[in-house]
C-alpha atoms as a PDB file:
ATOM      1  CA  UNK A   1      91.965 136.293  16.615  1.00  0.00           C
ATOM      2  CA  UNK A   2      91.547 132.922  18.617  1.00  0.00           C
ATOM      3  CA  UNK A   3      90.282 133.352  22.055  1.00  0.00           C
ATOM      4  CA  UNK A   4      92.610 131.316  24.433  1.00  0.00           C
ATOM      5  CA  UNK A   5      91.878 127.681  25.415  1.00  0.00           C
ATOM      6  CA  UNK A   6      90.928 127.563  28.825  1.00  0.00           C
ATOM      7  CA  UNK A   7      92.453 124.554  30.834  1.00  0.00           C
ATOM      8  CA  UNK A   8      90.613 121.903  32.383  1.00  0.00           C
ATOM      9  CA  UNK A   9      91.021 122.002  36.394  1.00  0.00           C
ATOM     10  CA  UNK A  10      92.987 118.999  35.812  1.00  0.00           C
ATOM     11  CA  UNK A  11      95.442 119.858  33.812  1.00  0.00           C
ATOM     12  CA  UNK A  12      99.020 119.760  34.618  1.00  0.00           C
ATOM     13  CA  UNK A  13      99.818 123.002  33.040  1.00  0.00           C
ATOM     14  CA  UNK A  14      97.826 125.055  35.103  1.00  0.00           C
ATOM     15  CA  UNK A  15     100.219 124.240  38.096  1.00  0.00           C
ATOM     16  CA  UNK A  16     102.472 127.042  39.212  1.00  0.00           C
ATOM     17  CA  UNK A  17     106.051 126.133  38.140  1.00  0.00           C
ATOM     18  CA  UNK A  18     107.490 128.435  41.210  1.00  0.00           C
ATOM     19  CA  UNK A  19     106.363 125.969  43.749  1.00  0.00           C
ATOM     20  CA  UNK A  20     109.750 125.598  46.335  1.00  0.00           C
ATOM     21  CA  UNK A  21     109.987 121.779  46.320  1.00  0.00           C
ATOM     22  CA  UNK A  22     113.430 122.298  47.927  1.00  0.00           C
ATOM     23  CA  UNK A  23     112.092 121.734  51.355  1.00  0.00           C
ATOM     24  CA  UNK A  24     109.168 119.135  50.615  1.00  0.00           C
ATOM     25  CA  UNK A  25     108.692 115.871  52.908  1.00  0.00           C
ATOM     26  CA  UNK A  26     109.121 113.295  49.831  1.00  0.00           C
ATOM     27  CA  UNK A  27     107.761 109.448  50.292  1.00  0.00           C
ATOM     28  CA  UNK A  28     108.021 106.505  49.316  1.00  0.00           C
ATOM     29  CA  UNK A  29     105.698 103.499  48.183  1.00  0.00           C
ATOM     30  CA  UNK A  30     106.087 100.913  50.828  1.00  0.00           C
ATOM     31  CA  UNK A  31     105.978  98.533  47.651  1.00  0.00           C
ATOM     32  CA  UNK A  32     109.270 100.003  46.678  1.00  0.00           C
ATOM     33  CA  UNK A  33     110.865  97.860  49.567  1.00  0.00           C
ATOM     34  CA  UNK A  34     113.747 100.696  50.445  1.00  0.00           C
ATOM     35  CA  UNK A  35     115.475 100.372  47.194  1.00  0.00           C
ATOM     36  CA  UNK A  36     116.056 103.391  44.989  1.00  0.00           C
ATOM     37  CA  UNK A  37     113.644 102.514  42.320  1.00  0.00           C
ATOM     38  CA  UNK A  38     110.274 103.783  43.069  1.00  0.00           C
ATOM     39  CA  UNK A  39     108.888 107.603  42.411  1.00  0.00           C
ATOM     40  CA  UNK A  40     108.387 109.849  44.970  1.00  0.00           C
ATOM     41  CA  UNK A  41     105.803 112.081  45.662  1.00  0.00           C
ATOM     42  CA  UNK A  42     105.227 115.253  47.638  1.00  0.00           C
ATOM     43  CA  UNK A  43     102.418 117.357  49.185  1.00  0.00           C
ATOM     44  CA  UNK A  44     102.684 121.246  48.126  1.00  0.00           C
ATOM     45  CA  UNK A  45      99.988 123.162  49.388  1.00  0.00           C
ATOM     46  CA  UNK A  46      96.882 122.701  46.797  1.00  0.00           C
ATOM     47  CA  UNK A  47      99.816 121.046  44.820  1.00  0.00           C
ATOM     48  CA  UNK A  48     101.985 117.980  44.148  1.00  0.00           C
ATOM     49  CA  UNK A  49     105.130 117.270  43.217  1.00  0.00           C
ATOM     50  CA  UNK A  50     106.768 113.300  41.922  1.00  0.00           C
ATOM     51  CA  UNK A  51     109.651 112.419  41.085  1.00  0.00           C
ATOM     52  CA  UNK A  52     112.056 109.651  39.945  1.00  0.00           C
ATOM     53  CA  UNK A  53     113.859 108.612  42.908  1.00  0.00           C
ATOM     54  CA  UNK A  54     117.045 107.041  41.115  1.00  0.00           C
ATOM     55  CA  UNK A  55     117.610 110.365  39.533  1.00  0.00           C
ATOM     56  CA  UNK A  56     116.596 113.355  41.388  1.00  0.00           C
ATOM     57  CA  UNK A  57     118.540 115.357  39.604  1.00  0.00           C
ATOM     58  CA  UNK A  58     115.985 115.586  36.722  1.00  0.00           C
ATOM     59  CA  UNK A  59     113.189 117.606  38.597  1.00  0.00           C
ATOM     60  CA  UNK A  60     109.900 116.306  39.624  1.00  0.00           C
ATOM     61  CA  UNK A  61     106.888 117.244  37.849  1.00  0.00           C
ATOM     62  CA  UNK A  62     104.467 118.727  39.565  1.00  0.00           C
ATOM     63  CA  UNK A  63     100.867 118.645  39.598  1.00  0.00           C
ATOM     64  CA  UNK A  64      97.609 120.103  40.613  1.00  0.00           C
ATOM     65  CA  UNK A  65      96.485 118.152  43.271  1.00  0.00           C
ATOM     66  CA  UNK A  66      93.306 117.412  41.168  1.00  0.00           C
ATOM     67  CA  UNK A  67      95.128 115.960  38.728  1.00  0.00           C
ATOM     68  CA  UNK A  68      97.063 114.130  40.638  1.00  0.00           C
ATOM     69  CA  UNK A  69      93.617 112.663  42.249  1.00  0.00           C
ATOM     70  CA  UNK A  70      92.635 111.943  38.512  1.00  0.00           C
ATOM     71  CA  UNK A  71      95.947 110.031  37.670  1.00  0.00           C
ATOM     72  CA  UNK A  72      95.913 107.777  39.965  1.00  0.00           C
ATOM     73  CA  UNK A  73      92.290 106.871  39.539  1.00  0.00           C
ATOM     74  CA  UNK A  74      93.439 105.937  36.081  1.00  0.00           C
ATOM     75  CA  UNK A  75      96.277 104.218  36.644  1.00  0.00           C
ATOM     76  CA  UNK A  76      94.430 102.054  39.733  1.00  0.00           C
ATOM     77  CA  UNK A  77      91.499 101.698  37.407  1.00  0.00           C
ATOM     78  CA  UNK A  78      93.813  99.983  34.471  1.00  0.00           C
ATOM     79  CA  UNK A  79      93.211 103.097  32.359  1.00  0.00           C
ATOM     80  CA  UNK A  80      96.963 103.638  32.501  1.00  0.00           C
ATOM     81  CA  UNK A  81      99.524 101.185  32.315  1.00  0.00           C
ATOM     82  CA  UNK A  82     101.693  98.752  30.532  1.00  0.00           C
ATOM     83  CA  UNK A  83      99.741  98.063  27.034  1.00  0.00           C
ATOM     84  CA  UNK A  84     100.521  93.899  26.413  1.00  0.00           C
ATOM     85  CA  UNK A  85      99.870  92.946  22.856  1.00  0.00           C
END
């Protein structure tokens, strides 16, 4: 029998799914200008939540907030992003 993996503190599936996001403060990036075409994030607790603000109906995903600390330390260091070839 395997013993099970063991997720890294990082990792988005260790984030409680039952997290009420129903009456989280979203926000904006002040990049996004007003329109509706920017993601959203919110602050749960020891969690975090984004989402697509054109279509809110989808759900956010939601995140440990170590994780989230780690994805955006990517995507600021050029780690992730558009891939030009």
């Amino acid at each position: 029998m395997s013993t099970p993996r063991m997720a890294a503190p990082h990792d988005v599936t260790t984030t409680p799914y039952d997290i009420d996001v129903a009456q989280a403060r979203w926000r904006k990036s002040s990049y996004s200008g007003g329109a509706n075409d920017c993601v959203e994030v919110a602050a749960l607790g020891e969690h975090a939540a984004v989402r697509d603000s054109k279509d809110i109906s989808r759900g956010p995903l939601r995140f440990s907030k170590a994780a989230m600390r780690v994805l955006v330390s990517e995507i600021a260091s050029g780690a992730i992003g558009e891939h030009r070839g």
